[in-house]
Structures are given as structure tokens and as C-alpha cells.
Protein backbone atom coordinates (compact mmCIF):
# COMPACT_ATOMS: atom_id res chain seq x y z
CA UNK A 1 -8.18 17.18 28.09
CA UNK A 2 -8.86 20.39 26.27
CA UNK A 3 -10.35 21.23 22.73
CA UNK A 4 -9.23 24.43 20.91
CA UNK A 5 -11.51 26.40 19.03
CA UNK A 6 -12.33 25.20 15.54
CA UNK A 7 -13.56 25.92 12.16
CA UNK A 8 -15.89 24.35 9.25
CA UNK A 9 -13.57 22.38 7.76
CA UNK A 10 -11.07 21.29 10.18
CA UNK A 11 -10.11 21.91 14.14
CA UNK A 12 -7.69 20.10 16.47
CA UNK A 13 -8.35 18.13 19.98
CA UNK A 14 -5.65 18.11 22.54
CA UNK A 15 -5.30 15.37 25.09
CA UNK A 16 -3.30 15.95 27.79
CA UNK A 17 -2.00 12.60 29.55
CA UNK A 18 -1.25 12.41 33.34
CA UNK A 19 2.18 13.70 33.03
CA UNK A 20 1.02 17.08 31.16
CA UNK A 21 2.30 15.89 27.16
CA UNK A 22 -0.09 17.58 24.50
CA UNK A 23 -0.91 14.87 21.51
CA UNK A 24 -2.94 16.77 18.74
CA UNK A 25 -5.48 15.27 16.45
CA UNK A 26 -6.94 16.65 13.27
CA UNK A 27 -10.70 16.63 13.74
CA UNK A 28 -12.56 15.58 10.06
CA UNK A 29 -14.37 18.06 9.12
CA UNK A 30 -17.80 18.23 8.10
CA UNK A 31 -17.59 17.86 4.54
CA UNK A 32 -15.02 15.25 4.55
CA UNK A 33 -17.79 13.37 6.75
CA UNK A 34 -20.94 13.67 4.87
CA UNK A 35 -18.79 12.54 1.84
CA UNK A 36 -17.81 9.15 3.97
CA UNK A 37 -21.50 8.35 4.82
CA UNK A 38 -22.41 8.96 1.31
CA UNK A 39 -20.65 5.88 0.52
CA UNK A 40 -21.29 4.08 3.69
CA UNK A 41 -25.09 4.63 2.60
CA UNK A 42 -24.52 3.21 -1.09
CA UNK A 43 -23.08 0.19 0.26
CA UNK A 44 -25.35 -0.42 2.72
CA UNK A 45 -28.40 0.29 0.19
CA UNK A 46 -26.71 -2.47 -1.80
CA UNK A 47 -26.32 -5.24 1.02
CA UNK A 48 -30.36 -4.28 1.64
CA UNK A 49 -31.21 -4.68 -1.60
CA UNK A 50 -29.23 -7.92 -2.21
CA UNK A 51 -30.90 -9.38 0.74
CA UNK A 52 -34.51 -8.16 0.08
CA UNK A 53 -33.71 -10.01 -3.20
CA UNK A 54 -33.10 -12.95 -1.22
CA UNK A 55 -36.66 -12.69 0.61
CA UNK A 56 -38.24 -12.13 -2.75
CA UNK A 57 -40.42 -14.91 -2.72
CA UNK A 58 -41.68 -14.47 1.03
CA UNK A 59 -42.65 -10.27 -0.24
CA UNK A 60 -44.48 -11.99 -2.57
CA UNK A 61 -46.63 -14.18 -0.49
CA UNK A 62 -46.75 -11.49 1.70
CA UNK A 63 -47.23 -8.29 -0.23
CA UNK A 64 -48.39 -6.12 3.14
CA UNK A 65 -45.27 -6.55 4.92
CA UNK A 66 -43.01 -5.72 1.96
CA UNK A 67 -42.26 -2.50 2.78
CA UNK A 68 -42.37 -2.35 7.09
CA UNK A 69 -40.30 -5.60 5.75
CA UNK A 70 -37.64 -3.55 4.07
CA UNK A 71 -37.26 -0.23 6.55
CA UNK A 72 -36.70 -3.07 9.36
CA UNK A 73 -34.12 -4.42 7.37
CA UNK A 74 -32.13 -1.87 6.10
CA UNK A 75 -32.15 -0.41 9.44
CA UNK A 76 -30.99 -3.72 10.93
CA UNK A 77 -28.17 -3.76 8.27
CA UNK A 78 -27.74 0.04 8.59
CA UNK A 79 -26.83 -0.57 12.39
CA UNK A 80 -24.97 -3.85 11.81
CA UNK A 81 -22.70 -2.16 9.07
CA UNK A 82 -21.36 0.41 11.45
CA UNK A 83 -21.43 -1.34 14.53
CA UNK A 84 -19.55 -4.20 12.84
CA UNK A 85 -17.05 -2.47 10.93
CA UNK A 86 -16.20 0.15 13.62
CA UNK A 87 -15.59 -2.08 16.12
CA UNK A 88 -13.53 -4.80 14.20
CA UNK A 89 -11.54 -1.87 11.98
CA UNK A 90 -10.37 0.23 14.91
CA UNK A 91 -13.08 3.10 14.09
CA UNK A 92 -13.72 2.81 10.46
CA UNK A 93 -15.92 1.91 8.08
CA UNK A 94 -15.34 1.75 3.82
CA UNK A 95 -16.15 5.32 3.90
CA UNK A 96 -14.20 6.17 6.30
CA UNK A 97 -10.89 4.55 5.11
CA UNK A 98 -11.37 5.83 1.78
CA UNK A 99 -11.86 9.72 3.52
CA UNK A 100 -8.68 8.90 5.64
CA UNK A 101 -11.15 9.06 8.96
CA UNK A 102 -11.48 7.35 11.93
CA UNK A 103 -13.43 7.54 15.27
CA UNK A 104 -11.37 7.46 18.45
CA UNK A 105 -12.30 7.43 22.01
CA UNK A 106 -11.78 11.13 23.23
CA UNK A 107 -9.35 10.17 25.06
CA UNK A 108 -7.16 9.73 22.18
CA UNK A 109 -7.58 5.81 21.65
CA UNK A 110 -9.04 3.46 19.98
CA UNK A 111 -13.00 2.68 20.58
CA UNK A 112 -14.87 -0.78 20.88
CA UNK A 113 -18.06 -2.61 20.84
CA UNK A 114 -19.90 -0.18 23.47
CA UNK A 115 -18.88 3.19 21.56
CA UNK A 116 -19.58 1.82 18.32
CA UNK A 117 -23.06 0.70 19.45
CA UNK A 118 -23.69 3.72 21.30
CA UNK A 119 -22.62 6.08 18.11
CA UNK A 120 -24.75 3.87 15.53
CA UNK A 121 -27.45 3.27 17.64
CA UNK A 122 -28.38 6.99 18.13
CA UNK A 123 -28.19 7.75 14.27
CA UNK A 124 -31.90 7.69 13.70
CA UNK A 125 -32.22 10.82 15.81
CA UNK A 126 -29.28 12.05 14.43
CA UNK A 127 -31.16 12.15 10.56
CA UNK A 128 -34.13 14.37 11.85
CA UNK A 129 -35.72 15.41 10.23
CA UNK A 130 -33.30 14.46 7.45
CA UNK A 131 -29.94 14.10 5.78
CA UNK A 132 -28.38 14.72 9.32
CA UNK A 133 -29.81 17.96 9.78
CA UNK A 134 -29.91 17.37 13.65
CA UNK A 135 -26.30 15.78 13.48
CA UNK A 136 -24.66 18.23 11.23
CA UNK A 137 -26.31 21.14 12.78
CA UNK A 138 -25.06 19.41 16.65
CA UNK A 139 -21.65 18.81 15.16
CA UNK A 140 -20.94 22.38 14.15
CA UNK A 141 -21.67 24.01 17.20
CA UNK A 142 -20.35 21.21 18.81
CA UNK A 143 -16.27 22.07 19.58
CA UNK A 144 -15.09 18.66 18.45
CA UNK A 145 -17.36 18.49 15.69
CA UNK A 146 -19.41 15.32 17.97
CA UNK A 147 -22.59 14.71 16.96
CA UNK A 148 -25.12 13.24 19.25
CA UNK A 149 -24.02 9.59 18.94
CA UNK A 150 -20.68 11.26 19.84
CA UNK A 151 -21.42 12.85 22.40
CA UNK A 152 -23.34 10.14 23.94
CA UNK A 153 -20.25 7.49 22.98
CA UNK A 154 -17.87 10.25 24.05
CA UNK A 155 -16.16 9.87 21.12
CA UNK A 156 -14.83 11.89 17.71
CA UNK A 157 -14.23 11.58 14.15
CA UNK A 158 -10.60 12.53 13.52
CA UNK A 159 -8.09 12.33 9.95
CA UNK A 160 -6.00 9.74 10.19
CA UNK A 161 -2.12 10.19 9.68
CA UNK A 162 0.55 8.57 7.97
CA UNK A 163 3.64 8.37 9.46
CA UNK A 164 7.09 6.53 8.45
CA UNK A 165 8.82 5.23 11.69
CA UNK A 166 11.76 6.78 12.74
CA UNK A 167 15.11 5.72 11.70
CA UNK A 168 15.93 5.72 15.02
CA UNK A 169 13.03 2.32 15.77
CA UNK A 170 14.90 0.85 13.06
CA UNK A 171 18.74 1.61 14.49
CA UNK A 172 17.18 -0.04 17.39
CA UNK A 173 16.92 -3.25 15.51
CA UNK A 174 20.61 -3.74 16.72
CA UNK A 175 19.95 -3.90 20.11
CA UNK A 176 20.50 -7.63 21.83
CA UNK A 177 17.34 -7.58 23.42
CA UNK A 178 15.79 -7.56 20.32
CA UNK A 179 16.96 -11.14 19.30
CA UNK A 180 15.82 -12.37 23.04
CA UNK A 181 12.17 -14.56 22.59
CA UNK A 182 11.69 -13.77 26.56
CA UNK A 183 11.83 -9.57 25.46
CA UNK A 184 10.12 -10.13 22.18
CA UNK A 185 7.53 -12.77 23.28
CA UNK A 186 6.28 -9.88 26.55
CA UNK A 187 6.33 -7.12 24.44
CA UNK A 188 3.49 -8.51 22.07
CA UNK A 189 1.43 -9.34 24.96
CA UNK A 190 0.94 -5.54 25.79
CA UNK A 191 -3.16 -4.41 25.20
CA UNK A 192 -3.98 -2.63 22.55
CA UNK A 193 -3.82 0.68 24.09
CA UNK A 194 -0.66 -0.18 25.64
CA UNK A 195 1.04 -0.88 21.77
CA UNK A 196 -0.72 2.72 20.60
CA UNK A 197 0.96 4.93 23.45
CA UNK A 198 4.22 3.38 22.91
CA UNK A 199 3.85 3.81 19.07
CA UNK A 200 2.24 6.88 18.88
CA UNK A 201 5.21 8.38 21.82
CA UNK A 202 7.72 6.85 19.33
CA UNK A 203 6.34 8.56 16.21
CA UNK A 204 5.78 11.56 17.49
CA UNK A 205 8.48 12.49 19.94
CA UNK A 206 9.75 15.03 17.20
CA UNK A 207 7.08 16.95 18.17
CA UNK A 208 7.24 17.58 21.45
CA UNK A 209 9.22 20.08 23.44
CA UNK A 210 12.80 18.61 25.70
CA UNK A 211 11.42 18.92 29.11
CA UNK A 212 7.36 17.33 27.92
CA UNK A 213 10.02 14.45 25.87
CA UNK A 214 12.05 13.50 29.06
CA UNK A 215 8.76 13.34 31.22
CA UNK A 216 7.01 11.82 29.23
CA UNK A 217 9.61 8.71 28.18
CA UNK A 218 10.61 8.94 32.04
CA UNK A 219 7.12 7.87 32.72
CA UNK A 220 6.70 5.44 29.77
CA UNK A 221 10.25 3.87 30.92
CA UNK A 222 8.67 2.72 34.11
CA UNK A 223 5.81 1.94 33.31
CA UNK A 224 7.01 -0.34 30.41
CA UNK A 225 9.24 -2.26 32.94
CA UNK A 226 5.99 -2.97 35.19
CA UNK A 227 4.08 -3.94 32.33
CA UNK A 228 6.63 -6.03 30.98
CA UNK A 229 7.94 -7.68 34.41
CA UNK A 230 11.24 -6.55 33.17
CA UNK A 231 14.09 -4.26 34.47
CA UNK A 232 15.32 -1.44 31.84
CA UNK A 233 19.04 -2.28 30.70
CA UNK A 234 21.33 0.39 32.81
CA UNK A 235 22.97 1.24 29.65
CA UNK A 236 19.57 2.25 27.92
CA UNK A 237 17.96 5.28 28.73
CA UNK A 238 14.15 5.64 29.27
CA UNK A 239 13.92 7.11 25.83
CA UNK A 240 16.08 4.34 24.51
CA UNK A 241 14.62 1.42 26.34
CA UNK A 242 10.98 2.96 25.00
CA UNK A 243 11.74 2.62 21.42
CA UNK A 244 12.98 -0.75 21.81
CA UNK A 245 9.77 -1.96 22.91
CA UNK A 246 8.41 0.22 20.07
CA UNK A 247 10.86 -1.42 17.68
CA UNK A 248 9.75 -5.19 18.48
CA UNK A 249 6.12 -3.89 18.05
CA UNK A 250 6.70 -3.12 14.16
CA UNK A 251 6.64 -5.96 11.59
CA UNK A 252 10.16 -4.87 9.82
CA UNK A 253 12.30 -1.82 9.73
CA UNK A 254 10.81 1.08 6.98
CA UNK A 255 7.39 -0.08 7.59
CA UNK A 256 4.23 2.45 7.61
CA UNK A 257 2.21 2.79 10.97
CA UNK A 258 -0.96 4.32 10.64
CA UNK A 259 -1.85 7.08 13.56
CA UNK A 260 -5.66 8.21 13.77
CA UNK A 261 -5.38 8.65 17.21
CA UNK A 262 -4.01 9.50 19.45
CA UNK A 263 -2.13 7.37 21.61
CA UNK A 264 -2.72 5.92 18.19
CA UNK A 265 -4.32 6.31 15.37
């Protein structure tokens, strides 16, 4: 895995997988992030304030605890917000989505429960003194723009892309073994990070040079019969056989995937 030198605004981060194909990632820049957390903040300021509304009466009775009352909670909500959302939305909170961000392992794929914890969790030292200035200062000399929840997650904040699939996932649709539950039914069983190689290898195999595309789909081909229990049709090659798998993984022919990552999004 390598990281080439970036600047304010934007940089990339290369992962190279075991059999030596580049995917490239658009790292969110600083602006674009500070922007996100703005309205992570407002929301999160809101779902405080509608629950200190809700302990109202107990403030009252208890006028000395009102405010330790309220840093605890909008803390607690603070942290839950994050931790919740990240994990559940593949890396991305409202701001986030709205920015066109998301936080991937960086490895190129998707994070759970322990990086989002791990990334939230530090973001108190990450304000010192305040407004980030730790984070934002850590993330620009940092060369994946991490700050110290990232680095301590091992994770990054990258800009998601939009891709249409391939005509060739949907000529695919013709193939036999796309009408056979046995094919279909093994194929959605894949993990997560199984669905987001084969996806992102199918979406981006325009990008990548002849000899990186047959190594790469050589690899996938065999590993997608061991995966799936299932041997690769003679007639298909490993390229072929790959976007099959790829094909049965998208709802309907035309539709959008979204690619943040790497073997993503």
C-alpha cells in the first residue's frame, strides 16, 4: 500500500492488492471535511437540545447539574451519532453523504463498529484546543489527510464516486447461469468485502493496464470458484465468469453503484 504525495484540497491513496493492481481513491480534502462536520455538529446540537428538552423538568429540580448534565449528554450523543451512523451507513454520516465522503478502512474497504468507535472516540483530543485545531493541523501534514482518530482506526476520509455499470454487467444478463437459483442464491451469500472487490474490479477494469486486467481477473476467477463452491464454465473466461458474479450482485441492468472505496466505495 502506498500514498502519493498530496495537496490542500485533494490527494490520492493507492492500494496495491496481493497480485500488484493499483485502485486509486480521491482523498476529501480538508475543506470539503470541515464543511461535513459543520452539519454533523448542527444536527447533533439539535438531537441534544431536543433531549435536554425532554429532561426539562429533572434541570429544574436539579438546577446544579444542568449544565455537567448537558456536556455529558451532548457528548454521549456526539459519540453515538458518529459511531452509529458510520458503522450502519458504510462510513458516513448526514454530512458526509451530502459532501459525497466516506471513511474507508485503508485498505480500501469498508470500516465497522471497531473503526468507527476508535475514530469517534478520539475526537475530543482531536478539538484541542478547538475547532479541530489538533485534527486539522495532524491531517495536513498527515499524507492521507488522517487525523488522529484515523490514524489510530487506520482509516481515511475519501470522495465517493459514481459510477454507471458497464454495459458489459448488463450483456451478461444473458448468460444461463444467471437464471440458475443454485448460481444466484451463492453469489449473494459472498461478505461484504467479497461483493465490493468483485464490484469495484468490474467497474473499474477500464482503468487498468492489459497485463494488471488479466492478473488481476485470473486471480478473482479462482478465487470466486472457491468462494462460491463452484467450477467456472469452460466457455467463460476469468474475466467473463467475474462479471457474471458481478452481474447477479446488481439489482437490475442500468443501475448506479456507488464506489467510495476501494474495493468499494
Amino acid at each position: 500500500m502506498t500514498d502519493t504525495p498530496d495537496t490542500l484540497l485533494d490527494g490520492t491513496h493507492t492500494v496495491l492488492t496481493p497480485e500488484y493492481v493499483e485502485f486509486r481513491f480521491t482523498l476529501a480534502g480538508i475543506y470539503s471535511r470541515f464543511l461535513a462536520w459543520l452539519l454533523d455538529t448542527l444536527i447533533v446540537m439539535v438531537g441534544t437540545g431536543a433531549i435536554l428538552s425532554g429532561l426539562s423538568m429533572a434541570m429544574m429540580v436539579f438546577p446544579g447539574f444542568a449544565s455537567a448534565l448537558g456536556f455529558v449528554i451532548y457528548f454521549l450523543v456526539d459519540w453515538g451519532y458518529g459511531i452509529a451512523l458510520e458503522t450502519a451507513w458504510s462510513g458516513r454520516t448526514v454530512g458526509k453523504r451530502v459532501m459525497g465522503l466516506r471513511v474507508i478502512q485503508r485498505s480500501g474497504v469498508r470500516i465497522g463498529f471497531y473503526h468507527a468507535a476508535l475514530r469517534n472516540l478520539a475526537r475530543p483530543v482531536d478539538r484541542l484546543p478547538f475547532l479541530y485545531l489538533v485534527g486539522g493541523v495532524t491531517a495536513l501534514l498527515s499524507g492521507s489527510h488522517q487525523r488522529l482518530g484515523d490514524m489510530l482506526a487506520g482509516t481515511i476520509v475519501v470522495r465517493e464516486r459514481r459510477l454507471k455499470a458497464p454495459s458489459a454487467i448488463g450483456a451478461a444478463a444473458g448468460e444461463g447461469l444467471l437464471a440458475d437459483p443454485l448460481f444466484v442464491s451463492r453469489v449473494k451469500r459472498l461478505s461484504a468485502e467479497a461483493r465490493e472487490l468483485v464490484l469495484s474490479a468490474a467497474l473499474r477494469r477500464e482503468e487498468l493496464r492489459m497485463e494488471a486486467r488479466l492478473r488481476l481477473f485470473s486471480a478473482l476467477g479462482t478465487k470466486l470458484q472457491e468462494l462460491l463452491a463452484m467450477e467456472k464454465p469452460a466457455h467463460l473466461s476469468d474475466e467473463k465468469w467475474t462479471l457474471l458474479v458481478a452481474a447477479a450482485l446488481i439489482p437490475a441492468p442500468g443501475a448506479r453503484t456507488s464506489t467510495g472505496a476501494r474495493a468499494v466505495a
